[in-house]
PDB file of N, CA and C in Angstrom:
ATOM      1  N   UNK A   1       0.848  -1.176   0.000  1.00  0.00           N
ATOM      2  CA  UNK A   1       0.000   0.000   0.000  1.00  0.00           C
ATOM      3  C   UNK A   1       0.891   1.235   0.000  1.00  0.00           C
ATOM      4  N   UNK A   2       0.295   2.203  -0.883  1.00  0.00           N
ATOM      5  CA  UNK A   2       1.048   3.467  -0.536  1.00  0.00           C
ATOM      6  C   UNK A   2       0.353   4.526   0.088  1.00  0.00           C
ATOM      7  N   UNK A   3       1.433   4.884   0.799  1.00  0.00           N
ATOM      8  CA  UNK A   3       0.773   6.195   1.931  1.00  0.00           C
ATOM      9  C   UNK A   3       1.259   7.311   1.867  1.00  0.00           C
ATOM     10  N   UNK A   4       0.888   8.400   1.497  1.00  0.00           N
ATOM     11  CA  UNK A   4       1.606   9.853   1.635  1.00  0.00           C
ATOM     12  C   UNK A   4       0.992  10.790   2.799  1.00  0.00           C
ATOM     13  N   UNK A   5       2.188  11.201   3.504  1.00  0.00           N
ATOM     14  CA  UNK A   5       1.877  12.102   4.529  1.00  0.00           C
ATOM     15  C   UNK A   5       2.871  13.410   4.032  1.00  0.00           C
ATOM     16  N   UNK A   6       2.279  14.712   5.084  1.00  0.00           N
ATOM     17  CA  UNK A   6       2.278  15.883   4.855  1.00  0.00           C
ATOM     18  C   UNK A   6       3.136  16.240   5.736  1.00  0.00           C
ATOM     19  N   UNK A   7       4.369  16.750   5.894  1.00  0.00           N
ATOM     20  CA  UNK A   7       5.796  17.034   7.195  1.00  0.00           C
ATOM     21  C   UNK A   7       5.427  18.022   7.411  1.00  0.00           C
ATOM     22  N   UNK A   8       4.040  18.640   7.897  1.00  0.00           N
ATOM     23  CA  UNK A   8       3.977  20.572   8.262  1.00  0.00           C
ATOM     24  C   UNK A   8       5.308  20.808   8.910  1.00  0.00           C
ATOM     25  N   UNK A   9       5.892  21.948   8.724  1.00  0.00           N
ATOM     26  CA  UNK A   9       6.922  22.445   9.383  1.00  0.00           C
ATOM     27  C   UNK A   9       8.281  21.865   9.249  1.00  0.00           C
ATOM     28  N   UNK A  10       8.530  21.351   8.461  1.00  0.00           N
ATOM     29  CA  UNK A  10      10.015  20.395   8.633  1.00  0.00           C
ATOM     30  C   UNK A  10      10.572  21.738   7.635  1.00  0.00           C
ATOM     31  N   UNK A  11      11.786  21.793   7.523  1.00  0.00           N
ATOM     32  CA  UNK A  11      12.506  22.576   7.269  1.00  0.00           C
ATOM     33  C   UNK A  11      14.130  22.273   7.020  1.00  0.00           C
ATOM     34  N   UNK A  12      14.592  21.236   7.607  1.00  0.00           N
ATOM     35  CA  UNK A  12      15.712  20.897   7.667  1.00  0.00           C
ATOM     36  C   UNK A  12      16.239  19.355   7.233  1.00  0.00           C
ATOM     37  N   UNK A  13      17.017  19.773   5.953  1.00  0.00           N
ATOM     38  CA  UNK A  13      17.202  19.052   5.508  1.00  0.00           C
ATOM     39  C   UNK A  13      17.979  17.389   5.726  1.00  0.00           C
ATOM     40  N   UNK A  14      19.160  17.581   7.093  1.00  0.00           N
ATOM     41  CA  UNK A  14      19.382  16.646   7.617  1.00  0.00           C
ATOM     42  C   UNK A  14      18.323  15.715   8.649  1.00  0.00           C
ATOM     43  N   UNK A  15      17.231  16.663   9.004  1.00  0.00           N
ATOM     44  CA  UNK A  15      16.211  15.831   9.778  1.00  0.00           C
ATOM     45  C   UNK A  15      15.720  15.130   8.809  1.00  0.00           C
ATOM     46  N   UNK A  16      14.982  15.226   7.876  1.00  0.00           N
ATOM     47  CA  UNK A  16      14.225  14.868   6.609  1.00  0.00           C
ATOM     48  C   UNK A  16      15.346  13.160   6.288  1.00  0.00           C
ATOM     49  N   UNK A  17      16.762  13.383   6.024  1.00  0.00           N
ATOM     50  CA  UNK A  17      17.542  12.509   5.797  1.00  0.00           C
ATOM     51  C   UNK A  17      17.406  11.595   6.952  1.00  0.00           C
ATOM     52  N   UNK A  18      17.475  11.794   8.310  1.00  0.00           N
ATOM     53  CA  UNK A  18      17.121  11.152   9.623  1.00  0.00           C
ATOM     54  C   UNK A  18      15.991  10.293   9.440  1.00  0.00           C
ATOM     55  N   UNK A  19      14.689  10.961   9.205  1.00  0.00           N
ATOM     56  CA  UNK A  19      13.673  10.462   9.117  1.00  0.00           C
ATOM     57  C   UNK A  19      13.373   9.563   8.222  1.00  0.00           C
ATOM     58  N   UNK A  20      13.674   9.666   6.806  1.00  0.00           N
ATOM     59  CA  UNK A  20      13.722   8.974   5.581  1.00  0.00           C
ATOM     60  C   UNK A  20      14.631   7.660   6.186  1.00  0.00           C
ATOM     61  N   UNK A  21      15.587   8.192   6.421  1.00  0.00           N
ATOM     62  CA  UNK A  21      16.439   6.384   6.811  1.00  0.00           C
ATOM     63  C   UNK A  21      15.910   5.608   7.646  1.00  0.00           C
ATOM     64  N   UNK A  22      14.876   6.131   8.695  1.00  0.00           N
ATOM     65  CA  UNK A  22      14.949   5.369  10.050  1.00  0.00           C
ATOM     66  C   UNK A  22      13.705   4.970   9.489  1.00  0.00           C
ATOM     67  N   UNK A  23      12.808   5.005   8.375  1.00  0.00           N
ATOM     68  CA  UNK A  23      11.542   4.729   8.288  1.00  0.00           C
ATOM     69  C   UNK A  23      11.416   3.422   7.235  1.00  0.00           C
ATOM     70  N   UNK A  24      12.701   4.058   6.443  1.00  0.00           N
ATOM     71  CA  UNK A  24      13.143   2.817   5.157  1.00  0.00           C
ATOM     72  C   UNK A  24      13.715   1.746   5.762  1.00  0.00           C
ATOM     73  N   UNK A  25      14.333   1.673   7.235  1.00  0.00           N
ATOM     74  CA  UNK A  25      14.571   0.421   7.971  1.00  0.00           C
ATOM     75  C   UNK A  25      13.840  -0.068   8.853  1.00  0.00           C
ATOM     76  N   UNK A  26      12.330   0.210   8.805  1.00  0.00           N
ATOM     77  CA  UNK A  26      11.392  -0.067   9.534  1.00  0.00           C
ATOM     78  C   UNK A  26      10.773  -1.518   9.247  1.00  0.00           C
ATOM     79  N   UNK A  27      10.705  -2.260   9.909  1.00  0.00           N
ATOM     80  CA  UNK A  27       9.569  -3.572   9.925  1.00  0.00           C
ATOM     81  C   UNK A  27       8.120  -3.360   8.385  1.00  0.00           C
ATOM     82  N   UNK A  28       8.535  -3.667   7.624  1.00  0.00           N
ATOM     83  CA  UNK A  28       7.038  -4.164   6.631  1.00  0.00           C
ATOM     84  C   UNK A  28       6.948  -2.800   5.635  1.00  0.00           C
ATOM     85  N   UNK A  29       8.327  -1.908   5.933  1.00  0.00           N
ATOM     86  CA  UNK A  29       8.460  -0.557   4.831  1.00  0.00           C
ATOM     87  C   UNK A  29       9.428  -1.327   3.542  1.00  0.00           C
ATOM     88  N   UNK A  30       8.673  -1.037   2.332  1.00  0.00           N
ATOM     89  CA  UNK A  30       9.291  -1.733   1.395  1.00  0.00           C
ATOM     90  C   UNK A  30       9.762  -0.548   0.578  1.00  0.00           C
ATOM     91  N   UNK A  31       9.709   0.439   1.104  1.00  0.00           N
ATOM     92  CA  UNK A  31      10.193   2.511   0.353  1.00  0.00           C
ATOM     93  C   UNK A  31       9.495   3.010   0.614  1.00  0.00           C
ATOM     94  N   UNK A  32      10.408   3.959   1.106  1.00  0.00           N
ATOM     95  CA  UNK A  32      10.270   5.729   1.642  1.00  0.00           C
ATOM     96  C   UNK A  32      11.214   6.267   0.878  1.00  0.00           C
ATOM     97  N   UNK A  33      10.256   8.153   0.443  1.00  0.00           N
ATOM     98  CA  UNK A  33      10.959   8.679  -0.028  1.00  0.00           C
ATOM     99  C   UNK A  33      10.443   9.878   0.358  1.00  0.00           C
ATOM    100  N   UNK A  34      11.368  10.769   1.472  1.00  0.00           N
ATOM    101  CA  UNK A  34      11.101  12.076   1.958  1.00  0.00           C
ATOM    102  C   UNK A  34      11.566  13.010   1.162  1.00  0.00           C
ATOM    103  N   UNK A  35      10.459  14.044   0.457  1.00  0.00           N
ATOM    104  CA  UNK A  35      10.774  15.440  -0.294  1.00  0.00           C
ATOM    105  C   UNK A  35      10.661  16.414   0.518  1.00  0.00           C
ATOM    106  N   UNK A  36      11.698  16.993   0.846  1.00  0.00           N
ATOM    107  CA  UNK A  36      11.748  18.488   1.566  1.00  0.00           C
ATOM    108  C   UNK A  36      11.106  19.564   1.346  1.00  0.00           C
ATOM    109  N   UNK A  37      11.139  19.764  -0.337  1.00  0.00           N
ATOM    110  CA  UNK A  37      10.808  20.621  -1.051  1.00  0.00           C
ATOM    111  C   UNK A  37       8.960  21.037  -0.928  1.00  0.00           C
ATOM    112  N   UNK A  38       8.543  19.801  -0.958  1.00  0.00           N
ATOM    113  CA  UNK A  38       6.943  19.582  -1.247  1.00  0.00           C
ATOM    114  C   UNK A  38       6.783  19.432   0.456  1.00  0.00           C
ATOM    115  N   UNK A  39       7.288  18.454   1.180  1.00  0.00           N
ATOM    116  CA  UNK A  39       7.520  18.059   2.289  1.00  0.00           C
ATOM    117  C   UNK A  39       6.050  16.847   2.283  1.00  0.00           C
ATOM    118  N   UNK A  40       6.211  16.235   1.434  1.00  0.00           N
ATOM    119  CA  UNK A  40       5.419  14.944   1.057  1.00  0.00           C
ATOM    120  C   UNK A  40       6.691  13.600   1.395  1.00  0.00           C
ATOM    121  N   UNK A  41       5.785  12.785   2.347  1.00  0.00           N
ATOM    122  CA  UNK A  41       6.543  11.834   2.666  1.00  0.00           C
ATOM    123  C   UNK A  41       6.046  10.267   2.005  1.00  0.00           C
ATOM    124  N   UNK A  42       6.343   9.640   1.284  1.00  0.00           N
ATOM    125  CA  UNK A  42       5.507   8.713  -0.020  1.00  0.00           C
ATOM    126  C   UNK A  42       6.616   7.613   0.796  1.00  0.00           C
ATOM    127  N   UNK A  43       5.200   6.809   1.174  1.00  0.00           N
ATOM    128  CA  UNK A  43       5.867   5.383   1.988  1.00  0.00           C
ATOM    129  C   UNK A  43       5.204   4.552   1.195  1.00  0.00           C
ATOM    130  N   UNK A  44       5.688   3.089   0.468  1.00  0.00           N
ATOM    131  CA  UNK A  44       5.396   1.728   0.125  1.00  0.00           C
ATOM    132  C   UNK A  44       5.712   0.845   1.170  1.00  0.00           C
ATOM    133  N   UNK A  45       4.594   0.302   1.914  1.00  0.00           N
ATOM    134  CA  UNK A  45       4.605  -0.644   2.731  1.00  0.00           C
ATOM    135  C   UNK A  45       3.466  -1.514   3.044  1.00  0.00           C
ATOM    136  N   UNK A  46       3.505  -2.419   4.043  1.00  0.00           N
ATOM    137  CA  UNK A  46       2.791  -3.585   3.649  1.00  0.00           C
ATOM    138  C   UNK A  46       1.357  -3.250   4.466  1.00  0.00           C
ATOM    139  N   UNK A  47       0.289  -3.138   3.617  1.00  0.00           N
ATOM    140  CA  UNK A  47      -1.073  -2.947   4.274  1.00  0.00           C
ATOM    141  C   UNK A  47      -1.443  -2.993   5.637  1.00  0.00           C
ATOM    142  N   UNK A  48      -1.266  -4.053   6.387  1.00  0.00           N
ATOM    143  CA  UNK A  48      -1.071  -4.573   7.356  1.00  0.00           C
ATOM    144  C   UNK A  48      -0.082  -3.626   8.549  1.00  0.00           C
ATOM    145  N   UNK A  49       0.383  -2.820   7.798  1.00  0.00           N
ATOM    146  CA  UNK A  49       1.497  -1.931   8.925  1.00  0.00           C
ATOM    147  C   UNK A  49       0.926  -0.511   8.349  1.00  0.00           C
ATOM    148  N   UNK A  50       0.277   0.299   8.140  1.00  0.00           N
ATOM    149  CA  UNK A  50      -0.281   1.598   7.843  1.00  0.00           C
ATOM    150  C   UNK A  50      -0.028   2.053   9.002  1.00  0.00           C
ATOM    151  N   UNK A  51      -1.375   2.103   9.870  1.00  0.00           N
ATOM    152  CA  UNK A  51      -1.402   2.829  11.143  1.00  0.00           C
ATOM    153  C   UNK A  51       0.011   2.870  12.057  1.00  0.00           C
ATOM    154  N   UNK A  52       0.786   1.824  12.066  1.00  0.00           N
ATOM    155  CA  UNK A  52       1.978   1.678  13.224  1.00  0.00           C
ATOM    156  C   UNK A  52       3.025   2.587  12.341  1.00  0.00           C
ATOM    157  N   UNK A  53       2.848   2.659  11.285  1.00  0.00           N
ATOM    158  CA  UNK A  53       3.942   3.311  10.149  1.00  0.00           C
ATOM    159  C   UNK A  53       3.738   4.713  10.641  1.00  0.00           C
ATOM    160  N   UNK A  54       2.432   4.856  10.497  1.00  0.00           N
ATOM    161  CA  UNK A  54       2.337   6.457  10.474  1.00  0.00           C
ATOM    162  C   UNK A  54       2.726   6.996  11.940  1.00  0.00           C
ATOM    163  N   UNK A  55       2.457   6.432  12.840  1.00  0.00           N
ATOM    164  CA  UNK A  55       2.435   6.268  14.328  1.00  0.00           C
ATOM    165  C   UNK A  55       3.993   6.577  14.417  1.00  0.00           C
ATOM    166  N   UNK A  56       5.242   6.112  13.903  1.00  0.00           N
ATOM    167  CA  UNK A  56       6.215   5.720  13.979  1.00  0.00           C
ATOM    168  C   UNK A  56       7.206   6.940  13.506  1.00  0.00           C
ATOM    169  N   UNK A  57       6.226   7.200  11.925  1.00  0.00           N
ATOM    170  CA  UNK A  57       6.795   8.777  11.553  1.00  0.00           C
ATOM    171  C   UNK A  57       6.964  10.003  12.165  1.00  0.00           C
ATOM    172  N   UNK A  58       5.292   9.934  13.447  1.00  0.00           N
ATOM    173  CA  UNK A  58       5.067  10.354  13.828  1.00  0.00           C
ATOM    174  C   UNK A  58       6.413  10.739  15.277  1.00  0.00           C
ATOM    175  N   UNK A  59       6.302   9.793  15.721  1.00  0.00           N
ATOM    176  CA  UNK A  59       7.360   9.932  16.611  1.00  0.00           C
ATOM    177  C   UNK A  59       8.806  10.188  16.200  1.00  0.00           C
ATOM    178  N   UNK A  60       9.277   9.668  14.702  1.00  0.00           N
ATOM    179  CA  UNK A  60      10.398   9.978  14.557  1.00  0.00           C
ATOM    180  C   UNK A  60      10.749  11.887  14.195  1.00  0.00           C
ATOM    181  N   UNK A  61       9.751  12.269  13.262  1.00  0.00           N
ATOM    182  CA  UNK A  61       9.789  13.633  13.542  1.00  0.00           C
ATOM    183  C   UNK A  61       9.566  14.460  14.426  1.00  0.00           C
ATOM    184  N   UNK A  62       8.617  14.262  15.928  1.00  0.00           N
ATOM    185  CA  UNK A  62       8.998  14.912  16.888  1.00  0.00           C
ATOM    186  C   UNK A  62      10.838  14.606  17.627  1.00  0.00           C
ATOM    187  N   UNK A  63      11.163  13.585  17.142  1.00  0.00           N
ATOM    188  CA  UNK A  63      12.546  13.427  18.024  1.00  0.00           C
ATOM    189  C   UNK A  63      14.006  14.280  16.780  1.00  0.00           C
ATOM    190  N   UNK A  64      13.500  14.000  15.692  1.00  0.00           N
ATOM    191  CA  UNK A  64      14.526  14.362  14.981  1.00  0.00           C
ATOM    192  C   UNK A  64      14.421  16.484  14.304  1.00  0.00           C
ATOM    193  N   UNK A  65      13.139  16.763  14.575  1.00  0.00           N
ATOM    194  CA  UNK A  65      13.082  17.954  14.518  1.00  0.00           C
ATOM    195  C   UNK A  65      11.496  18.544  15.310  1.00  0.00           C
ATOM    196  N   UNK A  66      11.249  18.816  16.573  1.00  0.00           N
ATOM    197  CA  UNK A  66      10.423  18.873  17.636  1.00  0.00           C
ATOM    198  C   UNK A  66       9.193  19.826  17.012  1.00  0.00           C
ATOM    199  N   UNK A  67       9.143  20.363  16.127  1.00  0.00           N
ATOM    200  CA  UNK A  67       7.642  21.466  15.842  1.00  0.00           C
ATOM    201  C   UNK A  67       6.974  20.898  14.714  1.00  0.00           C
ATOM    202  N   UNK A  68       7.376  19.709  14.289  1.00  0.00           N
ATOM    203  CA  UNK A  68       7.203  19.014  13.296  1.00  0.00           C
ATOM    204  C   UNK A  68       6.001  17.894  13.303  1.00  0.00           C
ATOM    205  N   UNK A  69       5.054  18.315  12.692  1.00  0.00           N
ATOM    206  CA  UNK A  69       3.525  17.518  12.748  1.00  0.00           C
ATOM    207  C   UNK A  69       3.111  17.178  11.567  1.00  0.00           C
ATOM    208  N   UNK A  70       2.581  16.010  11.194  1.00  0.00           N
ATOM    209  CA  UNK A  70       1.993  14.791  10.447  1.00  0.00           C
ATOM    210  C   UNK A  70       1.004  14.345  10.140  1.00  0.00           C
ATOM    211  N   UNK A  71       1.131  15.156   8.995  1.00  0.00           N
ATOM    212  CA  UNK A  71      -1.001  14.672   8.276  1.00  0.00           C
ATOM    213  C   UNK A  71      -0.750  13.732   7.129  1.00  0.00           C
ATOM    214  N   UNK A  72      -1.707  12.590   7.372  1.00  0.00           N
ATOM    215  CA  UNK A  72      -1.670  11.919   6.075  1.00  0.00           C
ATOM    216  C   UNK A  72      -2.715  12.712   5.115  1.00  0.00           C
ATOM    217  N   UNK A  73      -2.472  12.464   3.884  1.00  0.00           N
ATOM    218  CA  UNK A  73      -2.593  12.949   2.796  1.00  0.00           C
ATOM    219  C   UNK A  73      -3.303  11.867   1.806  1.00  0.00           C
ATOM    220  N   UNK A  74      -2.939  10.784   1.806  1.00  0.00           N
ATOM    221  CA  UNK A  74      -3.801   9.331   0.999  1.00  0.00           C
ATOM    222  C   UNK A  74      -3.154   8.468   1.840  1.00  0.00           C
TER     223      UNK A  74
END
């Protein structure tokens, strides 16, 4: 399944790199690909892991850049 979420507020480009890696080595993520630019985060992963995925993003962008909040998008 693919999922795109929305990075309100991200800004920094080494967080974005943080986040993108730690999500592409996640349990049942088969690709992530974080755009800074758009700040669209386009995850391929396995149906079955949606909610814990997003849950997960969720937490990794409050730790890797703190004002940083997470809307899915599809």
């Amino acid at each position: 399944m693919k999922i795109v979420l929305y990075m309100n507020d991200l800004d920094c480009q080494e967080c974005a790199d943080k986040i993108e890696a730690h999500i592409q080595r996640y349990p049942g993520v088969k690709g992530a690909c974080l755009m800074l630019v758009t700040r669209r985060f386009i995850i391929d992963c396995e149906d079955s892991k949606v909610d814990e995925i997003v849950e997960e993003v969720k937490k990794s962008a409050a730790k890797a850049q703190g004002n940083v909040t997470v809307s899915r998008i599809q």
